[in-house]
N, C-alpha and C. Protein backbone atom coordinates (compact mmCIF):
# COMPACT_ATOMS: atom_id res chain seq x y z
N UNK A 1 0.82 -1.19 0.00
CA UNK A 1 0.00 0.00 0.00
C UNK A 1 0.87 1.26 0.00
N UNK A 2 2.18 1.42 1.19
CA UNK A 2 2.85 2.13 1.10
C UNK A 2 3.54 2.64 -0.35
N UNK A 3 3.57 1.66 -1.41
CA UNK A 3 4.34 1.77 -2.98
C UNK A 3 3.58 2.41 -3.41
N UNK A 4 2.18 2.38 -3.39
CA UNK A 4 0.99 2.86 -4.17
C UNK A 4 0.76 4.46 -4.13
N UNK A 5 0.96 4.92 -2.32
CA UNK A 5 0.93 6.25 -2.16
C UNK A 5 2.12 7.09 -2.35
N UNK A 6 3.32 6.09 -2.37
CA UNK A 6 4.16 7.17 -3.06
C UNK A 6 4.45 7.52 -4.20
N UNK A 7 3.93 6.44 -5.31
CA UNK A 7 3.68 6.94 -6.82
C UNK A 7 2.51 7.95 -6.94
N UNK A 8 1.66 7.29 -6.28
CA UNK A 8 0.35 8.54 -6.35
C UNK A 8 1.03 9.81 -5.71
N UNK A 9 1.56 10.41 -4.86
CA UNK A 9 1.86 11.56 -4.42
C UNK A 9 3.12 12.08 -5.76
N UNK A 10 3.97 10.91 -5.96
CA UNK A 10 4.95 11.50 -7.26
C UNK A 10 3.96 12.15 -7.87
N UNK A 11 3.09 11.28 -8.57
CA UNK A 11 2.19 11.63 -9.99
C UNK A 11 1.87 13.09 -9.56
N UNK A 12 1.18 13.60 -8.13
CA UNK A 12 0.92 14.93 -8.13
C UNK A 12 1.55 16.02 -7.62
N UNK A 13 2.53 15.63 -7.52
CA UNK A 13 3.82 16.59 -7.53
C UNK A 13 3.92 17.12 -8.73
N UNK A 14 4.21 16.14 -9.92
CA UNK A 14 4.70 16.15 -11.26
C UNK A 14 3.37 17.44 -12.09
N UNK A 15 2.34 16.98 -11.67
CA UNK A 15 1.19 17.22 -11.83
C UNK A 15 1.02 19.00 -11.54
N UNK A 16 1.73 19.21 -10.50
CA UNK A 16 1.46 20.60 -9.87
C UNK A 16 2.59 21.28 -10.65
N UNK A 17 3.51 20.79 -10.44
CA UNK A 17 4.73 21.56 -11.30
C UNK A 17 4.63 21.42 -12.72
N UNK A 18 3.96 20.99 -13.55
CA UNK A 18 3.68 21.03 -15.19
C UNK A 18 2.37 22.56 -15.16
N UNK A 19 1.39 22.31 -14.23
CA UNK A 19 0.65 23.43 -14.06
C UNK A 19 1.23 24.37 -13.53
N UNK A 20 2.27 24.35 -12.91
CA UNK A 20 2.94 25.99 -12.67
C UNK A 20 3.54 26.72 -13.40
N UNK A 21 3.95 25.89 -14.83
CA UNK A 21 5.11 25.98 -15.57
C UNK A 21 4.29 25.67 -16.84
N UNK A 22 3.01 26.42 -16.85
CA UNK A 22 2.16 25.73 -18.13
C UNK A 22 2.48 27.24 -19.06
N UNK A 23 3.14 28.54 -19.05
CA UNK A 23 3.56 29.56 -19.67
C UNK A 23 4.53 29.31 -20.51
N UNK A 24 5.32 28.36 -19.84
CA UNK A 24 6.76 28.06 -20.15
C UNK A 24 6.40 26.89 -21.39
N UNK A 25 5.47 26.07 -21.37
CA UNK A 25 5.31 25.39 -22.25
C UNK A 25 4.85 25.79 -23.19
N UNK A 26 4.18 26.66 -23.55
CA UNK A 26 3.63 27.26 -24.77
C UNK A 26 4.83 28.07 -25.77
N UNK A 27 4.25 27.71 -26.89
CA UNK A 27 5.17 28.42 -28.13
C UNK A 27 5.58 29.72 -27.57
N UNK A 28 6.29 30.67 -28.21
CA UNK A 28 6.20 32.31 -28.30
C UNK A 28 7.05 32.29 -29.83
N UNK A 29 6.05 33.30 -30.42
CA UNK A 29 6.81 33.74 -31.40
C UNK A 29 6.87 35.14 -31.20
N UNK A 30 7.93 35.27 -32.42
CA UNK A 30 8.33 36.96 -32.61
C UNK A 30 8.24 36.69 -33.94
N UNK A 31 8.16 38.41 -34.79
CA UNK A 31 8.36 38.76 -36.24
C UNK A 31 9.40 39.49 -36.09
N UNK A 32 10.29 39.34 -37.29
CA UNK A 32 11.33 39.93 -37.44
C UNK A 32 10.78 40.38 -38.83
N UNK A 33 10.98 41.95 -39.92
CA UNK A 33 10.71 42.02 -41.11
C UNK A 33 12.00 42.93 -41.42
N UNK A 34 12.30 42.68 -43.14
CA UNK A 34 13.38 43.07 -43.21
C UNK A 34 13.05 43.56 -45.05
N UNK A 35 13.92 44.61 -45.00
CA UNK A 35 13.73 45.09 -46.40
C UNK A 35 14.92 45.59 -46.93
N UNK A 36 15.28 45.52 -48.72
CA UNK A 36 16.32 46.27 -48.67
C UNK A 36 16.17 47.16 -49.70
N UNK A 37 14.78 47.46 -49.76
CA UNK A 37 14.39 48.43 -51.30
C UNK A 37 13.08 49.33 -50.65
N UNK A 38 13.24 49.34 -49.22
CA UNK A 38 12.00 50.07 -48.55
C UNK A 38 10.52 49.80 -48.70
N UNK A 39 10.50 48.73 -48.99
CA UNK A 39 9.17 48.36 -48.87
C UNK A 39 8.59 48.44 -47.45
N UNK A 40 6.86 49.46 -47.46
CA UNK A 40 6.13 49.38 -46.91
C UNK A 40 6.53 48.45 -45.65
N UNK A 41 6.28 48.77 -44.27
CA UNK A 41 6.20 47.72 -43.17
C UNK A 41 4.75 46.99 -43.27
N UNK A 42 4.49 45.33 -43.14
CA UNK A 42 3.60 45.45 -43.80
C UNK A 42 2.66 44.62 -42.06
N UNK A 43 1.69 44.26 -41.87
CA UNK A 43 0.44 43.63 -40.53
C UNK A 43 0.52 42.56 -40.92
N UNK A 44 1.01 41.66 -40.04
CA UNK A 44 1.54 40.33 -39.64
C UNK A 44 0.42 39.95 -38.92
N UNK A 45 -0.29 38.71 -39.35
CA UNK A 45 -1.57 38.28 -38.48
C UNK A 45 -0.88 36.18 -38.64
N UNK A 46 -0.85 36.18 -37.36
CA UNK A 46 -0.37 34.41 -37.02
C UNK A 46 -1.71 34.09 -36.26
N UNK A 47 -2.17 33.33 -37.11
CA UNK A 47 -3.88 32.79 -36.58
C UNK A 47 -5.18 34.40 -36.52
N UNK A 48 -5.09 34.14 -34.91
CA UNK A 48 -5.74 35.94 -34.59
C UNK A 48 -4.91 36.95 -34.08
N UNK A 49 -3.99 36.49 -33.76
CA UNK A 49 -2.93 37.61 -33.29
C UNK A 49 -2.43 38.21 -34.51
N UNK A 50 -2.22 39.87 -34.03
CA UNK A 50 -1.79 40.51 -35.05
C UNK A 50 -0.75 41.08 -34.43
N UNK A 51 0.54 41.05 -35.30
CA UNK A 51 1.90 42.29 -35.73
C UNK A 51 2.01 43.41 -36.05
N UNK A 52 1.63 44.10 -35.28
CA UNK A 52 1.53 45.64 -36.45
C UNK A 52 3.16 46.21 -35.61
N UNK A 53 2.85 47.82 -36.63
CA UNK A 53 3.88 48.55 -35.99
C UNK A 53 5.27 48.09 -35.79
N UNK A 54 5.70 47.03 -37.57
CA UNK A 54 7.06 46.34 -37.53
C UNK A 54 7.72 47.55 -38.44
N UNK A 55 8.85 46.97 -37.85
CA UNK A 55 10.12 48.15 -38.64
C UNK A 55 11.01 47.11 -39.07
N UNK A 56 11.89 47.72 -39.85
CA UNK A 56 12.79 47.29 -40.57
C UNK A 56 14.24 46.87 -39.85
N UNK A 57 14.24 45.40 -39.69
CA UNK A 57 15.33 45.07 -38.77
C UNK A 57 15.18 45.32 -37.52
N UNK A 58 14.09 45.04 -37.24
CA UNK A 58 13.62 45.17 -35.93
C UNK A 58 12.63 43.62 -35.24
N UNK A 59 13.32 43.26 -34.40
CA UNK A 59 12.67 41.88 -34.26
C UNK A 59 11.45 42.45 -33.27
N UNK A 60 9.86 42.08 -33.17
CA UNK A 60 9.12 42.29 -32.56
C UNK A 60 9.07 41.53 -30.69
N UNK A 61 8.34 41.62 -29.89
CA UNK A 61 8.05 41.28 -28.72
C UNK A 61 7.85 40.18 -28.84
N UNK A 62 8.17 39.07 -28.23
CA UNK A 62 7.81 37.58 -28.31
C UNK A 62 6.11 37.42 -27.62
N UNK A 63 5.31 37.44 -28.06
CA UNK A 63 3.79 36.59 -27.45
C UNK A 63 3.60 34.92 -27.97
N UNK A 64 2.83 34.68 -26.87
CA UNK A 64 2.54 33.36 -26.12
C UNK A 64 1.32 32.80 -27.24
N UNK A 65 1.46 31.71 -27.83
CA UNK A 65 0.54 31.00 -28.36
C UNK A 65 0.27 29.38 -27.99
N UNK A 66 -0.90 28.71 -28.41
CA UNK A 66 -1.26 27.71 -28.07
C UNK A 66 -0.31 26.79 -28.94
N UNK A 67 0.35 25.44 -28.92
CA UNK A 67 0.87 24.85 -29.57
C UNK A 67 -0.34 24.54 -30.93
N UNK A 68 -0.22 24.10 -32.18
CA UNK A 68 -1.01 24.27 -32.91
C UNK A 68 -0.23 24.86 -34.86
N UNK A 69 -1.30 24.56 -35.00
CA UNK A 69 -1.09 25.33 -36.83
C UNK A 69 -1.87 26.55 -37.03
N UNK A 70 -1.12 27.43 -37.61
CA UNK A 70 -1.85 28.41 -37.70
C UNK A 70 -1.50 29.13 -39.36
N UNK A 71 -2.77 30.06 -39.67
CA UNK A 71 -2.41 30.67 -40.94
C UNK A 71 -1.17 31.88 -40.25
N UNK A 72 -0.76 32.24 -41.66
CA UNK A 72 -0.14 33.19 -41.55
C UNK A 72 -0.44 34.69 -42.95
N UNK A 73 -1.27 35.46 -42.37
CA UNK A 73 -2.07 36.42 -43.11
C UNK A 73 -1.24 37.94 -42.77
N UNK A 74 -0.87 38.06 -44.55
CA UNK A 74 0.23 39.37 -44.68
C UNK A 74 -0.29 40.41 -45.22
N UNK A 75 -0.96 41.55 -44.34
CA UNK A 75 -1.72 42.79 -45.19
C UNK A 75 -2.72 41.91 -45.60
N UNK A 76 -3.90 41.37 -45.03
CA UNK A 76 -4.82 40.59 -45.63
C UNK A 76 -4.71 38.78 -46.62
N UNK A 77 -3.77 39.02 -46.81
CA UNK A 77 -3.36 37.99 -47.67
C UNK A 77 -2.54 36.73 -47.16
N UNK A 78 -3.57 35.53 -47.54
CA UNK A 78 -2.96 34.30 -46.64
C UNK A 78 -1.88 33.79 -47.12
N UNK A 79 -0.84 33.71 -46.40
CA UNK A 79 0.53 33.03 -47.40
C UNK A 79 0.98 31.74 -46.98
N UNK A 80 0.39 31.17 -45.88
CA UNK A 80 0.54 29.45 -46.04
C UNK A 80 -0.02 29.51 -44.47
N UNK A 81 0.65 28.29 -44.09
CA UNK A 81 0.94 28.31 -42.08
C UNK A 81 2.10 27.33 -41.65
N UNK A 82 1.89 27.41 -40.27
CA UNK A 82 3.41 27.44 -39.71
C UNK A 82 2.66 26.31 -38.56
N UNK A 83 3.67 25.56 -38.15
CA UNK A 83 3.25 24.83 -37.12
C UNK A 83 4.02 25.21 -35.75
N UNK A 84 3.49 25.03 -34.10
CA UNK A 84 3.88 25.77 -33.39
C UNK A 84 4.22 24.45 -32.51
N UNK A 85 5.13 23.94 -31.94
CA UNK A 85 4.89 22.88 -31.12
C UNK A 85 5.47 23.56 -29.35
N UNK A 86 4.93 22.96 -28.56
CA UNK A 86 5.39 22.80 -27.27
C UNK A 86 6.78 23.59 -26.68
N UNK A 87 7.19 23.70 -25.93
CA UNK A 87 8.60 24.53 -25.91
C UNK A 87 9.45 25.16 -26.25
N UNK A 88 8.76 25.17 -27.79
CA UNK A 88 9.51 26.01 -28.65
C UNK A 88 9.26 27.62 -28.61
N UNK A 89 10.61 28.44 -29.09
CA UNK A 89 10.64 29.83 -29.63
C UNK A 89 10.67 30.05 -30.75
N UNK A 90 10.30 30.46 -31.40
CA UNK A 90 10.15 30.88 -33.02
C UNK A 90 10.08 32.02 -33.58
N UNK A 91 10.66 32.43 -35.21
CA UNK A 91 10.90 33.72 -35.14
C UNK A 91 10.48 33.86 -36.72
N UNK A 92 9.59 34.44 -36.87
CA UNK A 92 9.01 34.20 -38.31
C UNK A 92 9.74 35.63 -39.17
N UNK A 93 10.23 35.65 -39.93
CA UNK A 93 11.14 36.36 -41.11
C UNK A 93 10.68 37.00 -41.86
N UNK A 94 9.76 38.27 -42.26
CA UNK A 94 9.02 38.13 -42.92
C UNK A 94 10.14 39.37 -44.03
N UNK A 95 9.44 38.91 -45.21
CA UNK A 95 10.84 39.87 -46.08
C UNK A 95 9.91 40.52 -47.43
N UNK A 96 10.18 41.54 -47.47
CA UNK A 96 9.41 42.63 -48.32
C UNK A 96 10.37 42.96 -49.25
N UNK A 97 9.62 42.95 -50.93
CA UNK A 97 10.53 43.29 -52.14
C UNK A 97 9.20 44.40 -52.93
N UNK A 98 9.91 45.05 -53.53
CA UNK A 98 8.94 45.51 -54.49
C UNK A 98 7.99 47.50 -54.12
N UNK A 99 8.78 48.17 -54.14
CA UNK A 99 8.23 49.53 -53.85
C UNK A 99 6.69 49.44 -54.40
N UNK A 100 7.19 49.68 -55.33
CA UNK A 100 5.63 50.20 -56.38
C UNK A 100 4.79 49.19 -55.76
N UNK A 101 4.58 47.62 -56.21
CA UNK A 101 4.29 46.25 -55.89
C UNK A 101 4.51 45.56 -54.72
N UNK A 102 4.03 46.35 -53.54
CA UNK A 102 4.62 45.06 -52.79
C UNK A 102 4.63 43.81 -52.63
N UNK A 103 5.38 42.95 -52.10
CA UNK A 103 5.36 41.64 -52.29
C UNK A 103 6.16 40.97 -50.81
N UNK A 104 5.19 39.95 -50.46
CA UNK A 104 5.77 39.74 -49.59
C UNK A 104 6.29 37.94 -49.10
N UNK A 105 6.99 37.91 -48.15
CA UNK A 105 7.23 36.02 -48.27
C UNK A 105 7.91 36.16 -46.55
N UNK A 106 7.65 34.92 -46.13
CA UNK A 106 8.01 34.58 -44.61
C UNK A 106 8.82 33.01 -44.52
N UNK A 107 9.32 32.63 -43.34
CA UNK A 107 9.99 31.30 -43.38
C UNK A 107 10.02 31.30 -41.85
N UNK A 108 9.65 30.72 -41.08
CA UNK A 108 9.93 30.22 -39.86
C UNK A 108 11.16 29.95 -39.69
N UNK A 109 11.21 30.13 -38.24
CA UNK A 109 12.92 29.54 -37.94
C UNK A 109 12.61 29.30 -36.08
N UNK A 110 12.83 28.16 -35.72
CA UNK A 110 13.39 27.67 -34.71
C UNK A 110 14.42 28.30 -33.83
N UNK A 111 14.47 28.94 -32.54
CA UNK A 111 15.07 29.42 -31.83
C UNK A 111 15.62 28.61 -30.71
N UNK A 112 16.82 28.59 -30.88
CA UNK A 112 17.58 27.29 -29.65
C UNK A 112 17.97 27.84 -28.44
């Protein structure tokens, strides 16, 4: 009986400390946008969260998302999605060509 209650008390130990530390488990991303012909800064939307107010070579504030897939919508326009897993940091790239035309393209990247 004694074996029984000390796995059961492990289990909710383990249990309390995964819920204390449930911030820490969630994704965070940041936008980084970068230009080299001055294109427009352009509204970064990852699922419902939105990016605004990016500058050029300027990496944004890291916020907290649910692990998950999400679109990734540039100035209105859906340009694929990104997958978010568990513990990870991530830093989405987003890169602007084209004055007249803007044009835009992103790539995820993994933060170690």
């Amino acid at each position: 009986m004694k074996k029984y209650l000390k796995v059961f008390l492990l289990l909710i130990i383990i249990s309390v400390l995964l819920f204390s530390c449930e911030e820490l488990i969630k994704p965070e991303v940041s936008v980084l946008y970068i230009t080299s012909d001055g294109t427009a800064a352009p509204t970064v939307k990852i699922g419902e969260t939105e990016f605004s107010n990016l500058a050029n070579g300027v990496t944004s504030s890291p916020l907290t998302f649910e692990a998950g897939d999400y679109d990734v919508v540039i100035n209105g326009i859906n340009k694929g999605q990104v997958s978010l897993t568990q513990f990870g940091s991530f830093l989405v790239i987003v890169e602007g060509t084209g004055v007249v035309t803007p044009s835009y393209s992103f790539e995820l990247y993994s933060e170690e």
